[in-house]
N, C-alpha and C. Protein backbone atom coordinates (compact mmCIF):
# COMPACT_ATOMS: atom_id res chain seq x y z
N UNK A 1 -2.94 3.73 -21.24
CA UNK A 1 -3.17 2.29 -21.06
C UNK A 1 -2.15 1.70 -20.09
N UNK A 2 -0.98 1.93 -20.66
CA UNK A 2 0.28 1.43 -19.35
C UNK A 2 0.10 2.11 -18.01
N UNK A 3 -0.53 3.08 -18.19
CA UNK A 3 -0.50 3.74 -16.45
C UNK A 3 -1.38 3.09 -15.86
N UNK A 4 -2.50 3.12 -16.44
CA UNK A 4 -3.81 2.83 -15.53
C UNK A 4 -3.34 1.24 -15.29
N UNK A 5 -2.98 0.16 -16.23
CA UNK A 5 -2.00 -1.25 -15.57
C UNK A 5 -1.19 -0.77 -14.15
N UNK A 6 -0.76 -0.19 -14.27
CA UNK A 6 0.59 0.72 -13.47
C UNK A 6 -0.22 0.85 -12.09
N UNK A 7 -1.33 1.82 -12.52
CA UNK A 7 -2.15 2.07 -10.89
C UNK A 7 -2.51 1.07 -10.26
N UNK A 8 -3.01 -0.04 -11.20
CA UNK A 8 -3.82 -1.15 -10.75
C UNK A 8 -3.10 -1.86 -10.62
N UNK A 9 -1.29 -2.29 -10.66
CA UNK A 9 -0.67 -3.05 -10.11
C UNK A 9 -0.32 -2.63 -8.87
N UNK A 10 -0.13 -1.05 -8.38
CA UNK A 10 0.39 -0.52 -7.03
C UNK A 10 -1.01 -0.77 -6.11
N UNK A 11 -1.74 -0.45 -6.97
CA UNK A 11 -3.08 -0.58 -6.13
C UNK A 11 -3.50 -2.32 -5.27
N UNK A 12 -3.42 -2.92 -5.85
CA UNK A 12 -2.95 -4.70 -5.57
C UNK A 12 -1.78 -4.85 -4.92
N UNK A 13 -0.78 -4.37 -4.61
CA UNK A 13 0.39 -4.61 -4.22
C UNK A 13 0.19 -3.77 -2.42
N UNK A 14 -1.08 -2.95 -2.62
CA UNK A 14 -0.46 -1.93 -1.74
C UNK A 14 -1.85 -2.39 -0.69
N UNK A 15 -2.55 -3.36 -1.65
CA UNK A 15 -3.81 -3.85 -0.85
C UNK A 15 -3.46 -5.23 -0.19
N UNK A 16 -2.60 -5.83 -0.83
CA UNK A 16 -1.71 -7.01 0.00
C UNK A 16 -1.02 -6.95 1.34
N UNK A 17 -0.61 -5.55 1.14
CA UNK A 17 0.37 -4.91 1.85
C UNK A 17 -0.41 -4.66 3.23
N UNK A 18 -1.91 -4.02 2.93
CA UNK A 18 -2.95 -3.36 3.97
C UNK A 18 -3.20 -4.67 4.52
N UNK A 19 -3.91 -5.53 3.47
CA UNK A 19 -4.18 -6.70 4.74
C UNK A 19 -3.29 -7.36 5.62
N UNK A 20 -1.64 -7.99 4.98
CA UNK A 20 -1.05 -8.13 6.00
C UNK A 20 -0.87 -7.75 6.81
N UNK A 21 -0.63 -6.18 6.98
CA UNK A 21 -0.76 -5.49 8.10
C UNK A 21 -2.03 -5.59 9.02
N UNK A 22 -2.73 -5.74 8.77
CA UNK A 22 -4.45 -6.05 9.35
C UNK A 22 -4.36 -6.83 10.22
N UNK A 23 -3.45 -8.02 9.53
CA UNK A 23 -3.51 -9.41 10.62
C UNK A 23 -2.24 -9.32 11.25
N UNK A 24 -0.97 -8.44 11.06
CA UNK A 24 0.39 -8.80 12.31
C UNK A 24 -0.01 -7.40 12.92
N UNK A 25 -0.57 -6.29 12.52
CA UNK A 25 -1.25 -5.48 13.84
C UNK A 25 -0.17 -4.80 13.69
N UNK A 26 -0.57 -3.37 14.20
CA UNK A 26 0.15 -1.90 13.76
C UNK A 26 1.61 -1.82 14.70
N UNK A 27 1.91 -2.46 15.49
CA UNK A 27 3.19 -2.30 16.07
C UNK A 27 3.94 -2.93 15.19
N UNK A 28 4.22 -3.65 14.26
CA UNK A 28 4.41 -3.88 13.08
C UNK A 28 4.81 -2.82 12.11
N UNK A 29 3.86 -1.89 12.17
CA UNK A 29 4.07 -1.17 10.45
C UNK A 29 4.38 -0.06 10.96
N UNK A 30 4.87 -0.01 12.18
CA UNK A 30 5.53 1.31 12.95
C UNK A 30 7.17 1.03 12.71
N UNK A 31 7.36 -0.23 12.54
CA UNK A 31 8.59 -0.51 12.19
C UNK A 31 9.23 -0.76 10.54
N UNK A 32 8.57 -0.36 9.68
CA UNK A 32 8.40 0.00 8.13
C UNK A 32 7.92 1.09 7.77
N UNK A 33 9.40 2.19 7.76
CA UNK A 33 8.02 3.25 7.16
C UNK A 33 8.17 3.14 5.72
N UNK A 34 9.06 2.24 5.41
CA UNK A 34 8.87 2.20 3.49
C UNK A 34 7.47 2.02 2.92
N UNK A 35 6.68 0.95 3.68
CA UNK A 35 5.68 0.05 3.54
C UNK A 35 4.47 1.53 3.76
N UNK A 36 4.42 2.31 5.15
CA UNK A 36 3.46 3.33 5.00
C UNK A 36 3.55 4.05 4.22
N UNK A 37 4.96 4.45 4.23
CA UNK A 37 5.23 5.83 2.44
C UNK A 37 4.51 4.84 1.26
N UNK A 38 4.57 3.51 1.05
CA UNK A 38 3.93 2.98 -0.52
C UNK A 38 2.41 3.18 0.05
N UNK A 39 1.83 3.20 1.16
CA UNK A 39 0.33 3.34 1.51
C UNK A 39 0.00 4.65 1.90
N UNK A 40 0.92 5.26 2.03
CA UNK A 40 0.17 6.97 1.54
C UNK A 40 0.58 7.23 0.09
N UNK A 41 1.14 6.83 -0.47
CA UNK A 41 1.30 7.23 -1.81
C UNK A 41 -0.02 6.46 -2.31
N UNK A 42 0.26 5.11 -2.50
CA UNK A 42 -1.54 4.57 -2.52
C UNK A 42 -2.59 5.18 -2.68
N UNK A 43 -2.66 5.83 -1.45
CA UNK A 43 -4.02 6.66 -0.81
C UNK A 43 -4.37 7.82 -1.50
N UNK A 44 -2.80 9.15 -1.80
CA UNK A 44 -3.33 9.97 -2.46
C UNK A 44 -3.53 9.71 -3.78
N UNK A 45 -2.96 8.34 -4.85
CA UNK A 45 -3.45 8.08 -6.26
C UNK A 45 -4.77 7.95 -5.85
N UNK A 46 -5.87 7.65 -5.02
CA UNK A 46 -7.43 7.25 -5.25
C UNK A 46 -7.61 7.95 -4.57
N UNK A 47 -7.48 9.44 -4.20
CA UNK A 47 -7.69 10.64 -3.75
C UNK A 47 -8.56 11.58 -4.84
C-alpha cells in the first residue's frame, strides 16, 4: 500500500518535472542531470 502511494507520488513529481521541461526546451535539461537520472528512474518503474 505505501509503495504503490510511493510510485504514484514519483510518478506526479516526475510528470511535473516532464512538462516543465516541455515548455523551457531541452537545452535546459542538458544542464540537470539530477532531474534526467529522476526521469530515467521514472521510466524504468513503468517499464
Amino acid at each position: 500500500m505505501g509503495m504503490k502511494k510511493l510510485l504514484t507520488k514519483i510518478s506526479s513529481v516526475a510528470f511535473l518535472i516532464h512538462r516543465f521541461h516541455a515548455h523551457v526546451g531541452r537545452i535546459e535539461l542538458m544542464e540537470f542531470p539530477s532531474v534526467t537520472f529522476l526521469m530515467s528512474v521514472s521510466n524504468f518503474l513503468f517499464i
